[in-house]
Protein backbone atom coordinates (compact mmCIF):
# COMPACT_ATOMS: atom_id res chain seq x y z
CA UNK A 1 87.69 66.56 80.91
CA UNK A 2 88.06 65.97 84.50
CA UNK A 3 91.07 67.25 84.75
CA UNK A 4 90.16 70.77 82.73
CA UNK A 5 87.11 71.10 85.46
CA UNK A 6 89.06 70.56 88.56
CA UNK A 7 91.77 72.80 87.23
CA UNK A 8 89.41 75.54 86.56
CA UNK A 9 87.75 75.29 90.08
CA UNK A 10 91.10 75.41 91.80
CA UNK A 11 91.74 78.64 89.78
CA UNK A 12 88.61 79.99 91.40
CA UNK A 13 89.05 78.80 94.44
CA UNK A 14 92.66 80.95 94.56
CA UNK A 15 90.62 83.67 92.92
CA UNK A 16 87.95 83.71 95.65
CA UNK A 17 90.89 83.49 98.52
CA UNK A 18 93.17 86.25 97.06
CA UNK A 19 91.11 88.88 96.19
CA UNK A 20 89.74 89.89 99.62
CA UNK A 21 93.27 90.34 100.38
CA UNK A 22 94.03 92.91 97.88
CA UNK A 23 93.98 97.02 98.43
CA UNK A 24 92.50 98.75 95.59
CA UNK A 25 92.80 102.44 96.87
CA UNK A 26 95.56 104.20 95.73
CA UNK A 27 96.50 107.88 96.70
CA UNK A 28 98.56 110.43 95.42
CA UNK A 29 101.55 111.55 97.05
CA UNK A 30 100.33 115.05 98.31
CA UNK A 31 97.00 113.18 100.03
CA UNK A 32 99.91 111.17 101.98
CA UNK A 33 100.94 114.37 103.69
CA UNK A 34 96.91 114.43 105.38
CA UNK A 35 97.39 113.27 109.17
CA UNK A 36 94.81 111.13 110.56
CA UNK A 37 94.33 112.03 114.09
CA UNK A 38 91.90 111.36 117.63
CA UNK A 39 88.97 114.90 117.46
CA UNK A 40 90.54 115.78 120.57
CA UNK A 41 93.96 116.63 118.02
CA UNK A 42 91.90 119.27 116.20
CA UNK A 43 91.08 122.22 118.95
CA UNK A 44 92.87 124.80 117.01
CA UNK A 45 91.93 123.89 113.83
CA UNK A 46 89.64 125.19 110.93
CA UNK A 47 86.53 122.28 110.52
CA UNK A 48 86.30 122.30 106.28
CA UNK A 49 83.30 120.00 106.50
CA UNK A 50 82.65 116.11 106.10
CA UNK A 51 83.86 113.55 103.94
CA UNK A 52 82.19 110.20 103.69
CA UNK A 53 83.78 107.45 101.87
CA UNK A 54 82.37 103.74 100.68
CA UNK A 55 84.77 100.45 99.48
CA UNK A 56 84.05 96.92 99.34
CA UNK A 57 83.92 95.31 102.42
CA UNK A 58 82.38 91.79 100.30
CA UNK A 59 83.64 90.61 97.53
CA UNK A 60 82.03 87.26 96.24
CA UNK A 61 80.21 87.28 99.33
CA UNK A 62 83.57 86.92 101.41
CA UNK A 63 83.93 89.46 103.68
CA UNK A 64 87.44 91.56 103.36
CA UNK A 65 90.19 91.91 106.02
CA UNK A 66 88.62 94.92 108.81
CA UNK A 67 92.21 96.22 108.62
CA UNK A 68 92.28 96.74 104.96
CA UNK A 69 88.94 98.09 104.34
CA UNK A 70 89.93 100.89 107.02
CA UNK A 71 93.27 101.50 105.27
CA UNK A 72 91.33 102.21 102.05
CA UNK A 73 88.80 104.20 103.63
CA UNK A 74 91.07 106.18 105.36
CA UNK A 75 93.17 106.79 102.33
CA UNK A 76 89.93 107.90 100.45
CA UNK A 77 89.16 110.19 103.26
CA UNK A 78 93.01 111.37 103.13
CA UNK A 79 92.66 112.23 99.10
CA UNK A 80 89.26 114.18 99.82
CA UNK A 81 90.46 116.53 102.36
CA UNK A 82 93.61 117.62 100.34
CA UNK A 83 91.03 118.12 97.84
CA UNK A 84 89.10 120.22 100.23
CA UNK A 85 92.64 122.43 101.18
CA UNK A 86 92.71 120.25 104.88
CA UNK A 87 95.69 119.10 105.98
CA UNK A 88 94.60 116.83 108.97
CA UNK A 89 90.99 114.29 109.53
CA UNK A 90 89.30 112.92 112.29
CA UNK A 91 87.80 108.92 111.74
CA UNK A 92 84.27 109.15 112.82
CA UNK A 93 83.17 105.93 112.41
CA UNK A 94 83.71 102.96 110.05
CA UNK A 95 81.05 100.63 109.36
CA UNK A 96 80.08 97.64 106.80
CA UNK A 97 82.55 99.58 104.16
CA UNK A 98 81.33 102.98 105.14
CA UNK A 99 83.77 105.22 106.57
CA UNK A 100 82.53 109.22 108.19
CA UNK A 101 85.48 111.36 109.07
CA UNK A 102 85.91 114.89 109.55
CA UNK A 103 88.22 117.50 107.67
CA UNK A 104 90.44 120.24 108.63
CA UNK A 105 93.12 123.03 108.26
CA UNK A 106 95.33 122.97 110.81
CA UNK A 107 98.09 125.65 111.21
């Protein structure tokens, strides 16, 4: 009995530990081909609007890794442009699992 209940709370425990480490956002190829770049990148470009984007940034009340929250924002951000026709987007700002970014067409 003992044994069954410490068993099952180390299996938590790795649970707990692993998942903040995961990425969940996947992107298609063709959203790959979307540069992320600085605003000051985007002077001749065509603005196509704004594209917010929201991931976990707690999971069991753990927060996740800064680095891969923004990779999975960013990718989010990626997919939505190409959606929108833009080729190229501008990080605004990334907060508490929130990212703002900016889309355009660039020649």
């Amino acid at each position: 009995m003992i044994r069954t209940t410490v068993v099952k709370a180390a299996t938590l425990v790795a649970i707990t530990l692993l998942i903040p480490a995961c990425t969940w956002v996947k992107i298609p190829d063709d959203a790959r081909a979307v540069a992320i770049v600085e605003a000051s990148a985007v002077g001749n470009c065509q603005r196509l609007g704004s594209v917010s984007t929201n991931v976990a940034w707690k999971v069991a009340g753990i927060k996740r890794g800064e680095n891969k929250i923004r990779v999975e924002l960013d990718n989010l951000a990626r997919e939505r442009t190409f959606g929108m026709g833009g080729n190229t987007v501008v990080r605004e700002s990334i907060r508490e699992g929130t990212g703002e970014y900016s889309a355009y067409k660039c020649p």
